[in-house]
Every structure is written in C-alpha cells, then in structure tokens.
Protein backbone atom coordinates (compact mmCIF):
# COMPACT_ATOMS: atom_id res chain seq x y z
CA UNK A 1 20.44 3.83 6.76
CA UNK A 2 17.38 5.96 6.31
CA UNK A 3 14.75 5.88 3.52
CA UNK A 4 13.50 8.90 1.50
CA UNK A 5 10.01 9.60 2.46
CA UNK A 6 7.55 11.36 0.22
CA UNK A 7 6.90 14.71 1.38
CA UNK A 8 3.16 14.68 2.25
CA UNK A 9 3.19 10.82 3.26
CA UNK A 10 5.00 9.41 6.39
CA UNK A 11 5.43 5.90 7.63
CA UNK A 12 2.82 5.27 10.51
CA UNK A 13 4.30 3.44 13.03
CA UNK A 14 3.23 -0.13 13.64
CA UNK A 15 2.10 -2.82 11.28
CA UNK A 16 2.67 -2.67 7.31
CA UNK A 17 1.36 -4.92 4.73
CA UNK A 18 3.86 -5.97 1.97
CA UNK A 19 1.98 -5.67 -1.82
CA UNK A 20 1.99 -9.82 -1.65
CA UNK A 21 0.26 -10.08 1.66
CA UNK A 22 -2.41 -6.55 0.22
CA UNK A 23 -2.95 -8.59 -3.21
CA UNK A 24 -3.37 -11.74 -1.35
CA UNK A 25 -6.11 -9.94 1.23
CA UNK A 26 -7.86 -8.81 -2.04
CA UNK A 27 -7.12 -12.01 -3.88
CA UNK A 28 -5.63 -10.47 -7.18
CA UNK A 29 -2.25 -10.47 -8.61
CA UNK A 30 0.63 -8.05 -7.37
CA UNK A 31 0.88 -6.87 -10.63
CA UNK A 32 -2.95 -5.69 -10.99
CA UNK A 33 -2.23 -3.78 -7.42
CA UNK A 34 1.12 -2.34 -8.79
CA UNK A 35 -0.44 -1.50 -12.50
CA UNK A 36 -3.80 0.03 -10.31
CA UNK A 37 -1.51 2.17 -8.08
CA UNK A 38 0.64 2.95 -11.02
CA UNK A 39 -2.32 4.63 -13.44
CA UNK A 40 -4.49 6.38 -10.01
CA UNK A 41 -1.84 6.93 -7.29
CA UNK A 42 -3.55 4.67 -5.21
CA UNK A 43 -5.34 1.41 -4.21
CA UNK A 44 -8.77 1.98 -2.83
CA UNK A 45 -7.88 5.41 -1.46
CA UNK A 46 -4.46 3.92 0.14
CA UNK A 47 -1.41 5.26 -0.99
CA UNK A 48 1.83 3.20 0.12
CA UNK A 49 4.63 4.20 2.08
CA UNK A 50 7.45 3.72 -0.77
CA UNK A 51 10.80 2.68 0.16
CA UNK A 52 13.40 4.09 -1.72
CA UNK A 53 13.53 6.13 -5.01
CA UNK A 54 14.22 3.37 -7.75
CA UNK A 55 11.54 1.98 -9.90
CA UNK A 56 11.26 -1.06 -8.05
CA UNK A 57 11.29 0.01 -5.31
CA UNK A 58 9.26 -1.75 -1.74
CA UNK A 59 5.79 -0.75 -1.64
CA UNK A 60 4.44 -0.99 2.33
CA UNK A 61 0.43 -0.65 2.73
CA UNK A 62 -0.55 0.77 6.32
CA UNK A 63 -1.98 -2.23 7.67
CA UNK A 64 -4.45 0.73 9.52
CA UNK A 65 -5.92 1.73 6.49
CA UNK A 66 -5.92 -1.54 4.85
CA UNK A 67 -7.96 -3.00 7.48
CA UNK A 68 -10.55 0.00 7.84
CA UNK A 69 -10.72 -1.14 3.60
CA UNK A 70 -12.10 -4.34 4.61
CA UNK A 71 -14.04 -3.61 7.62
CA UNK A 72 -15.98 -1.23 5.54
CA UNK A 73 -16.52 -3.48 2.67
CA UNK A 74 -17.68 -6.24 5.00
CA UNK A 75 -20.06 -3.72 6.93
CA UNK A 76 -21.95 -3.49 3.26
C-alpha cells in the first residue's frame, strides 16, 4: 500500500524522525511542534513528510534536516 505524497515534497530515503522523538530532541511537547507546523507550514524551516491525507495523519521529520537544525544551533 502506497502513501500520497505532497506534490513538491518527497520522502528522502533513509532515517526519519517521528514528531515524539523531533519534540523530544527539542524538549517541547508534540503538541507545540504540531500547533507550530500547523500555523507556519513548518518547524524551523523543516517541513514533514506526511503520511496519509486524514487529519491525523503520521508526521515523519527527515532526520537529514533535523540534524543539520542542531548542528547549526550548536555551531552558535
């Protein structure tokens, strides 16, 4: 069974982070990840890989990006 995929966004192959493990890594609640990504389209620049079309839908964070996110605030 194949997943929709949003037009101009395609899974990258390799690791994903789940929204638990990304809120976890930034220490904050899923919710304040979820509520951020629902009013901006994105967390921190990263837009998810979204799994399916319903409003609860699986929310997968390119573990790529995500880690460049942290490298970069660490290098500050």
């Amino acid at each position: 069974m194949s997943h929709p995929k949003s037009p101009d966004r395609a899974p990258l192959p390799g690791r994903n982070y789940t929204t638990a493990e990304f809120a976890e890594m930034l220490r904050i609640q899923q919710r304040s990840v979820r509520s951020y990504l629902w009013r901006h389209g994105h967390y921190g620049g990263i837009v998810p890989i979204k799994l399916g079309e319903s409003v609860g839908s699986r929310l997968l964070w390119p573990a790529e990006q995500v880690d460049a996110l942290f490298k970069k605030e660490s290098a500050k």
